[in-house]
N, C-alpha and C. Protein backbone atom coordinates (compact mmCIF):
# COMPACT_ATOMS: atom_id res chain seq x y z
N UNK A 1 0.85 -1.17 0.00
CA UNK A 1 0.00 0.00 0.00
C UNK A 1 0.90 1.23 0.00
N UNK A 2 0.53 2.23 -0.76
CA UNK A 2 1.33 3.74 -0.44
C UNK A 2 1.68 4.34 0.31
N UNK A 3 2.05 5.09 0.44
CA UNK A 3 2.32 5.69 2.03
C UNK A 3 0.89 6.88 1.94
N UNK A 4 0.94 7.39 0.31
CA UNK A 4 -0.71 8.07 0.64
C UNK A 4 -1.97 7.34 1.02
N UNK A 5 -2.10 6.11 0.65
CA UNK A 5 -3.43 5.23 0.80
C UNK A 5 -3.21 5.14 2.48
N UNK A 6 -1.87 4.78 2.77
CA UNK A 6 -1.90 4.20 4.36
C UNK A 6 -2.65 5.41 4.94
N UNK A 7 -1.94 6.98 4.73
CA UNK A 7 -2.32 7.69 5.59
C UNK A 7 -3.68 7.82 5.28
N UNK A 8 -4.76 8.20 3.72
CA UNK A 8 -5.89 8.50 3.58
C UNK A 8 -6.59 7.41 4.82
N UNK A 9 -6.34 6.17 5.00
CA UNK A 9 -7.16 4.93 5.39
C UNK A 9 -6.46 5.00 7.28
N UNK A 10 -5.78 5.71 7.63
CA UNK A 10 -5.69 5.53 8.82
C UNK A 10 -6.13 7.03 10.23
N UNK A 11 -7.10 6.82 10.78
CA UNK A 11 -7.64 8.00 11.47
C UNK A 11 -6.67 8.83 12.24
N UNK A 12 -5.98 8.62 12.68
CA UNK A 12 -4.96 9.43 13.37
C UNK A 12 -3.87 9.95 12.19
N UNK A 13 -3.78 9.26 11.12
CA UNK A 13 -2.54 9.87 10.54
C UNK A 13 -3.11 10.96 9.47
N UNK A 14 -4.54 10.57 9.39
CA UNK A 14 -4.88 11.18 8.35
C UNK A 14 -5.31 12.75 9.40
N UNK A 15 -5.88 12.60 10.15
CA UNK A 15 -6.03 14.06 11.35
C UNK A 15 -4.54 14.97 11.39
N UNK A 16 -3.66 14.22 11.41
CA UNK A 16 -2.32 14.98 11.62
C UNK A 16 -1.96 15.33 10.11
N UNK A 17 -2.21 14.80 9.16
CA UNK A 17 -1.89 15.25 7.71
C UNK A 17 -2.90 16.69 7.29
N UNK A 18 -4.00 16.91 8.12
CA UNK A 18 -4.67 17.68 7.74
C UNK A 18 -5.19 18.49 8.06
N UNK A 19 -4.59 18.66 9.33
CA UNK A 19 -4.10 19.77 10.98
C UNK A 19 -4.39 21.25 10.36
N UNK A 20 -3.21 21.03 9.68
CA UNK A 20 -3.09 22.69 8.69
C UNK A 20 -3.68 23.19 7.65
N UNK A 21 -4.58 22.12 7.32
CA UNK A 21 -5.90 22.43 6.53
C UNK A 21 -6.97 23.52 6.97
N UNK A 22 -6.64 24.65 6.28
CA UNK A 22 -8.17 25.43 6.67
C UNK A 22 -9.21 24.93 6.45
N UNK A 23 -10.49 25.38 7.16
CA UNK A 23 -11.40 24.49 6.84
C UNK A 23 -12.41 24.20 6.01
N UNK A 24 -12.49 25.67 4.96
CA UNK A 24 -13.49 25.75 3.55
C UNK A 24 -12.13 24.80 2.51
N UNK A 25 -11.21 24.75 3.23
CA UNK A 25 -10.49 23.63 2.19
C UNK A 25 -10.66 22.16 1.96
N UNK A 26 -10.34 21.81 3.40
CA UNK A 26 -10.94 20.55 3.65
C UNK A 26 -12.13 20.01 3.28
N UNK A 27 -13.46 20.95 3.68
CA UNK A 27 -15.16 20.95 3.27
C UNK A 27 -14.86 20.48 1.42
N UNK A 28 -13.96 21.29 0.83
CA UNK A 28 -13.73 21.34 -0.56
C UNK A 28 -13.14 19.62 -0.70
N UNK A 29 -12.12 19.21 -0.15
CA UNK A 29 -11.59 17.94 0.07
C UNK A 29 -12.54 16.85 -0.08
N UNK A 30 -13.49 17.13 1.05
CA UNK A 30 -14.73 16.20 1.58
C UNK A 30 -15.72 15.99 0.70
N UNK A 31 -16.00 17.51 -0.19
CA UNK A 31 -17.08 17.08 -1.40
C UNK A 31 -16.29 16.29 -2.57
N UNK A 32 -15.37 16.74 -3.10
CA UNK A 32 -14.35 16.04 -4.06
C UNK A 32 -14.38 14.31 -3.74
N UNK A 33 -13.98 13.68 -2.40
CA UNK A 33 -13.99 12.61 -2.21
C UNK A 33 -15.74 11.95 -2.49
N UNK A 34 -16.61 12.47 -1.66
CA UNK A 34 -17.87 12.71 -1.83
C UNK A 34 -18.47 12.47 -3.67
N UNK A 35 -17.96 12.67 -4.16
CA UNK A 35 -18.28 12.83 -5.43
C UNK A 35 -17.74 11.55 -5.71
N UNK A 36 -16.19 11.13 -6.08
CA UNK A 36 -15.75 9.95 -5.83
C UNK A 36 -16.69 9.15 -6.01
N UNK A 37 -16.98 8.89 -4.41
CA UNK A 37 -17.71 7.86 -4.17
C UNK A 37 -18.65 7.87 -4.70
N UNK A 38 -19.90 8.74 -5.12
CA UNK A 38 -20.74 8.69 -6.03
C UNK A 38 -20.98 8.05 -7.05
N UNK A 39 -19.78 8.31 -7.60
CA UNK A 39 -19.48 7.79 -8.95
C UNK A 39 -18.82 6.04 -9.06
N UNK A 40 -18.41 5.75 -7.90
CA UNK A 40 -17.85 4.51 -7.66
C UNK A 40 -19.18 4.08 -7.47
N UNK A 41 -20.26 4.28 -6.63
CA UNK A 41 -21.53 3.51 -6.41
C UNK A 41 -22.12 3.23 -7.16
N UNK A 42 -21.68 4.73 -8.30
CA UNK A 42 -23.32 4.31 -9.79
C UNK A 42 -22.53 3.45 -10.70
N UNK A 43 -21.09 2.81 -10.66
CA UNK A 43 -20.61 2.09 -11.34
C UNK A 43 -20.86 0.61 -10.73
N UNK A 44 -20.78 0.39 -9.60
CA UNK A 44 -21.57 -0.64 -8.63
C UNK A 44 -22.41 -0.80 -9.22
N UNK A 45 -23.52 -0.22 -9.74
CA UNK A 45 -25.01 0.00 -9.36
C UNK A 45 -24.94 -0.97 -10.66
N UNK A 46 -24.28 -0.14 -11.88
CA UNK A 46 -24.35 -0.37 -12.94
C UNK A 46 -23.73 -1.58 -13.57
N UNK A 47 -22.97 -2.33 -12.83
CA UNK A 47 -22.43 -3.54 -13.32
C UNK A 47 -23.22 -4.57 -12.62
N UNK A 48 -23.78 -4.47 -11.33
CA UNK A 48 -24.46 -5.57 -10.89
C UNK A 48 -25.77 -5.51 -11.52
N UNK A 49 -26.34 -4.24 -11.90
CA UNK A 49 -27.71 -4.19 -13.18
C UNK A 49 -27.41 -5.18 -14.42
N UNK A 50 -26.04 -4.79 -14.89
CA UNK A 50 -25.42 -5.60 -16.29
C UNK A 50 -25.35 -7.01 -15.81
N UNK A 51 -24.89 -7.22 -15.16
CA UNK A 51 -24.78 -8.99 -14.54
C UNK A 51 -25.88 -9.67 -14.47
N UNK A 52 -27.03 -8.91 -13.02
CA UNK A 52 -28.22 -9.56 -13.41
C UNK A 52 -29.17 -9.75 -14.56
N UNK A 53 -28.93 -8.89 -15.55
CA UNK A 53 -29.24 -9.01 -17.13
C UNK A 53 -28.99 -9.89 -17.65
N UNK A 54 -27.66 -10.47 -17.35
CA UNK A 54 -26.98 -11.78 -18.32
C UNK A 54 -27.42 -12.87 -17.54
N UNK A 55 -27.75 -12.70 -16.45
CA UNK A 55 -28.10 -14.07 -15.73
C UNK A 55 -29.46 -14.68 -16.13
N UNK A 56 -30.86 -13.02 -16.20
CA UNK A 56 -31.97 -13.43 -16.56
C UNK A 56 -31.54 -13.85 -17.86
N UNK A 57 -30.87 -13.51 -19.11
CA UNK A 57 -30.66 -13.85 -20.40
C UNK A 57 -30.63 -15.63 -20.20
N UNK A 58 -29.52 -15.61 -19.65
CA UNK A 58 -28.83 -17.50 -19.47
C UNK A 58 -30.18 -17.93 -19.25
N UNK A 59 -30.89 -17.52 -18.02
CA UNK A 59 -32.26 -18.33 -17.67
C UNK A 59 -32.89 -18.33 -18.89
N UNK A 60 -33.48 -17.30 -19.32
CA UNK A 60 -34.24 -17.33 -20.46
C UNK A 60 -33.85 -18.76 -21.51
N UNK A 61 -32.85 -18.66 -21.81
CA UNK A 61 -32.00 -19.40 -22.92
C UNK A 61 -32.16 -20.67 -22.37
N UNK A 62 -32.09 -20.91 -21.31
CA UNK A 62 -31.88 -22.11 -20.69
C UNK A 62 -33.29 -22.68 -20.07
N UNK A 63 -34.11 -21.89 -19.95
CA UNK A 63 -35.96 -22.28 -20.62
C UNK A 63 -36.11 -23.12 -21.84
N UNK A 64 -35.77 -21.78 -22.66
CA UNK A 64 -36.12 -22.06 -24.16
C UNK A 64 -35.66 -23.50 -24.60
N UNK A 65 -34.17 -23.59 -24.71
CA UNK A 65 -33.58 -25.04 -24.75
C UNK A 65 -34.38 -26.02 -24.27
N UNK A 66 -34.49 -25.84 -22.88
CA UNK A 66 -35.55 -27.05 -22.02
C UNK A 66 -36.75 -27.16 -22.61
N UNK A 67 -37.62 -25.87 -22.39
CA UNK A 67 -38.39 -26.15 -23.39
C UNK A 67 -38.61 -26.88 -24.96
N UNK A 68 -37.91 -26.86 -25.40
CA UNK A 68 -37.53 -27.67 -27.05
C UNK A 68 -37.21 -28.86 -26.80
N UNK A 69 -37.12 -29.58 -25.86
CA UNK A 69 -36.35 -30.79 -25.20
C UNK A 69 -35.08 -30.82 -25.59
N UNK A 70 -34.13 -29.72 -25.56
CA UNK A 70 -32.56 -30.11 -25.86
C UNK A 70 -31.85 -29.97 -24.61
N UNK A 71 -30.64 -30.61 -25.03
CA UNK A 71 -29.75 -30.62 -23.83
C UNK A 71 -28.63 -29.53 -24.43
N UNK A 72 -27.60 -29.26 -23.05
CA UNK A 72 -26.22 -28.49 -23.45
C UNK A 72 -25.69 -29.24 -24.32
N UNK A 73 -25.72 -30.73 -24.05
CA UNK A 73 -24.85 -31.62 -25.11
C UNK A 73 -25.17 -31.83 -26.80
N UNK A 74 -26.48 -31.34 -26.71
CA UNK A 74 -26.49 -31.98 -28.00
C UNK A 74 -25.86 -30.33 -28.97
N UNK A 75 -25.59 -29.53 -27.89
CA UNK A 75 -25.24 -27.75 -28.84
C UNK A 75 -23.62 -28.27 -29.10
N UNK A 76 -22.76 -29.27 -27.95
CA UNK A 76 -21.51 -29.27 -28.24
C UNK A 76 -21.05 -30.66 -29.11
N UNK A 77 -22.34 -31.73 -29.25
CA UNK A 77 -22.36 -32.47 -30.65
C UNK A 77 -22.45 -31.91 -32.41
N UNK A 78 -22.96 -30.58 -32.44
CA UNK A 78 -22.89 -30.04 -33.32
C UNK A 78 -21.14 -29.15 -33.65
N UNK A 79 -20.98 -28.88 -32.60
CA UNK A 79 -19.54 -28.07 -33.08
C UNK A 79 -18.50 -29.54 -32.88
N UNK A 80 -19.09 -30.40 -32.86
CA UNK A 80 -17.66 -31.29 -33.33
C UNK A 80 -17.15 -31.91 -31.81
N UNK A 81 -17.83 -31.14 -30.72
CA UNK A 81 -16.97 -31.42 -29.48
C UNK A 81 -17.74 -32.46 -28.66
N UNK A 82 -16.98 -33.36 -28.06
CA UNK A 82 -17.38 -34.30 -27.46
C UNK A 82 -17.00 -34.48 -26.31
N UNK A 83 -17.54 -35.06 -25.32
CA UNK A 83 -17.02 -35.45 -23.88
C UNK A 83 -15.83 -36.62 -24.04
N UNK A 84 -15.52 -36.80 -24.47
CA UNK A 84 -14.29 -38.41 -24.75
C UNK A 84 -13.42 -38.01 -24.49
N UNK A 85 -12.87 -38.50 -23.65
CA UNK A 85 -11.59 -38.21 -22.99
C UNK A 85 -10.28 -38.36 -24.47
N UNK A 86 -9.07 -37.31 -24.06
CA UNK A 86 -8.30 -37.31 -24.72
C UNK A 86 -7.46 -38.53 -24.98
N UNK A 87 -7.32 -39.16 -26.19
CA UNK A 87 -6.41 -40.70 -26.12
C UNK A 87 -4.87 -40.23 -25.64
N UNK A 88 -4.18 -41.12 -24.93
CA UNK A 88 -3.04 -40.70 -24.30
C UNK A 88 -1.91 -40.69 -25.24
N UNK A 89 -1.13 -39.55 -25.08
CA UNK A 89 0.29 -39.72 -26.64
C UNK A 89 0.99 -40.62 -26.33
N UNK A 90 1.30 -41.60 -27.49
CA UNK A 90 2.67 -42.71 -27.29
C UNK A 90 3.98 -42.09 -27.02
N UNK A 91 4.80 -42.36 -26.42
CA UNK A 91 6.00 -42.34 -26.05
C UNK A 91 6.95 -42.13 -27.02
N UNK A 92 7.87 -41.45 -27.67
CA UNK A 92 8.67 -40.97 -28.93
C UNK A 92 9.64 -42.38 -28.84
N UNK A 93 9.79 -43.07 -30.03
CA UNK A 93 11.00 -44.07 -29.44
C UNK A 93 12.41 -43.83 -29.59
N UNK A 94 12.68 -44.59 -28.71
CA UNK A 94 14.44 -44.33 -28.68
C UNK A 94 15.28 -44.52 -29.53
N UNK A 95 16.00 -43.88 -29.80
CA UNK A 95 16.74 -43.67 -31.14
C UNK A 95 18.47 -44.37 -30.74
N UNK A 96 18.80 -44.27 -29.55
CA UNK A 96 20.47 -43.84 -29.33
C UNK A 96 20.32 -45.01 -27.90
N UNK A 97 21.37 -45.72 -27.75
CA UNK A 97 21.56 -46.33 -26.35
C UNK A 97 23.27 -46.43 -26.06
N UNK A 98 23.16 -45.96 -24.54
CA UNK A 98 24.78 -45.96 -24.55
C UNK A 98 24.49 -46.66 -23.49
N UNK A 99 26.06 -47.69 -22.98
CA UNK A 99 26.50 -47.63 -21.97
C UNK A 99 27.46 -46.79 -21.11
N UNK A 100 27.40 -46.10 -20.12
CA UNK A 100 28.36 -45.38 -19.30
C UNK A 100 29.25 -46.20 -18.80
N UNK A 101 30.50 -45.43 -18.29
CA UNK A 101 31.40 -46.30 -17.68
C UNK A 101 30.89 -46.45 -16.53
N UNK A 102 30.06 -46.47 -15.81
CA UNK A 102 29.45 -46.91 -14.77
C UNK A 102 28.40 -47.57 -14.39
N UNK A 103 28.14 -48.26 -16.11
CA UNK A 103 27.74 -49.62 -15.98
C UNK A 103 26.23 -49.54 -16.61
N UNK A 104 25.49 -48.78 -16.41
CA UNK A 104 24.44 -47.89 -16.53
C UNK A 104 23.97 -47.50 -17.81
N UNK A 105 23.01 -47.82 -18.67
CA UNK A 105 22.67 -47.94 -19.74
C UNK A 105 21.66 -46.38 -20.26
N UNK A 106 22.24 -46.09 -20.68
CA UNK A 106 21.51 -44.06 -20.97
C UNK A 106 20.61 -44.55 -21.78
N UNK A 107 19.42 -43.85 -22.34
CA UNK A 107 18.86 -44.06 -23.76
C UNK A 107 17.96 -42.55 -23.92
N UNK A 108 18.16 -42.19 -25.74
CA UNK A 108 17.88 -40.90 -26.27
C UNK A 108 16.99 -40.80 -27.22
N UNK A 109 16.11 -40.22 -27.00
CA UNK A 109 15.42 -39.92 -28.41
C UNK A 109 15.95 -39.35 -29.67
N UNK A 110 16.86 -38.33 -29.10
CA UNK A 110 17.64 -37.47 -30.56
C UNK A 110 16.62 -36.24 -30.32
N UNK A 111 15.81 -35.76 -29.18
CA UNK A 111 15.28 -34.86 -29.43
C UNK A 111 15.68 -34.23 -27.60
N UNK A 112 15.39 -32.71 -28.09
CA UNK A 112 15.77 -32.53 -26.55
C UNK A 112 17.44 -32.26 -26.27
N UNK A 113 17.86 -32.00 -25.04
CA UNK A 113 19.12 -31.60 -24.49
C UNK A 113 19.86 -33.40 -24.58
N UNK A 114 20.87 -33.33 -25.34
CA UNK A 114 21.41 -34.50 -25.43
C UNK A 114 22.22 -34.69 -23.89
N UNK A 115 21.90 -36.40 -23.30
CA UNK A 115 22.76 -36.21 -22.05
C UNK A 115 24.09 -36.55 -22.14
N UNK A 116 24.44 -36.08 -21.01
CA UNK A 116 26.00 -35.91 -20.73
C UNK A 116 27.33 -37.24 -21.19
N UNK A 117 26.44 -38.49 -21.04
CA UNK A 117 27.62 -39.45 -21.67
C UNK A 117 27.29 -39.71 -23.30
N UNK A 118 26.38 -38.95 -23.72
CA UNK A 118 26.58 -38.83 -25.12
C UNK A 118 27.38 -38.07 -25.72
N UNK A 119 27.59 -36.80 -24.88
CA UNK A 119 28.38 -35.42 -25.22
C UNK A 119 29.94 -35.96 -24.53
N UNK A 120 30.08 -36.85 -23.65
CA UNK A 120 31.34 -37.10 -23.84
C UNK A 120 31.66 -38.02 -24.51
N UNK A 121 31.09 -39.21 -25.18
CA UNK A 121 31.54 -39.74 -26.29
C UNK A 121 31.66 -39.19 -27.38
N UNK A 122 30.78 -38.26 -27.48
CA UNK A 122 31.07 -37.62 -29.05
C UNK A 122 32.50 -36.40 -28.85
N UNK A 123 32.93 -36.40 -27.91
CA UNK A 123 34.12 -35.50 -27.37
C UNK A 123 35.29 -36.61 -27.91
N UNK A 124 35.22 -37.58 -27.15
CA UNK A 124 36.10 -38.94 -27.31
C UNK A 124 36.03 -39.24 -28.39
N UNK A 125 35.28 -38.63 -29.98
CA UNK A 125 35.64 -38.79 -31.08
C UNK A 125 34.71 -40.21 -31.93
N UNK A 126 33.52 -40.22 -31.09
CA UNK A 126 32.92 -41.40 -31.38
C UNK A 126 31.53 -40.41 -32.32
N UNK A 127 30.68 -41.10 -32.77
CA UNK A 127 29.79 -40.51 -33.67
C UNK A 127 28.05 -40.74 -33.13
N UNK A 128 27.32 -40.69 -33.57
CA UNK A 128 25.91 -40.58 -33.16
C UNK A 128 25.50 -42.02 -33.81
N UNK A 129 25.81 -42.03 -34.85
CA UNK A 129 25.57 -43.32 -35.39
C UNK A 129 26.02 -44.64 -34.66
N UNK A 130 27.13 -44.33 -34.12
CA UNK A 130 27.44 -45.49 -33.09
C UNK A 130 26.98 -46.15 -32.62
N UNK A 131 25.61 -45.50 -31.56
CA UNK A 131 25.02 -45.89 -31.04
C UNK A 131 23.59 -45.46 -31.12
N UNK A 132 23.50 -45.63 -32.83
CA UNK A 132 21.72 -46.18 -32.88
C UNK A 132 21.23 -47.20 -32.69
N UNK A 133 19.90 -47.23 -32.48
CA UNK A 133 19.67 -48.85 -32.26
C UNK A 133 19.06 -49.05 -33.24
């Protein structure tokens, strides 16, 4: 928070900020804020008017539908969309298999950050082809 919001929002700090305020100034202060808020309420006023509009709309809509005997589903059988779960992606296959000197068998797709005992065999002068499977 600001150091202006702290003081507007705190009663003692805001009394001492405004000590030296004459007082047709302040009155001037008080309508200004006054107004503010006015205008913050009729924007309140005016979006929860807009909301409950869209809600009677949905109802309406959602009569009408019922009424016709349709369901939500049969609106997302027309655009193609279905409840069916997504089929799961196969696994990319492995392209590359090394053994490490530590016995330990690596394996690579060829896609992605190549790992580390591939990048030191290919240091050691060995090739990719080496170890396709």
């Amino acid at each position: 928070m600001s150091e202006f919001l702290a003081t507007l929002t705190h009663g003692r700090k805001l009394q001492g900020a405004v000590k030296e305020l004459p007082l047709d100034e302040l009155k001037l202060v008080a309508e200004k804020l006054q107004n503010i808020i006015e205008k913050r309420q009729q924007k309140e006023a005016e979006l929860q008017q807009l909301q409950q509009q869209k809600k009677q709309k949905i109802e309406e809509l959602r009569q009408q539908i019922e009424d016709a005997g349709l369901d939500l589903s049969d609106f997302e059988a027309l655009n193609g969309k279905t409840s069916k779960p997504a089929k799961p992606q196969k696994k990319r296959p492995v392209k590359y298999r090394i053994k490490g000197d530590d016995g330990q068998i690596t394996e690579w797709t060829g896609i992605g950050r190549m790992p580390v005992v591939f990048t030191k065999a290919l240091k050691a002068g060995k090739s990719l082809e080496d170890f396709s499977i």
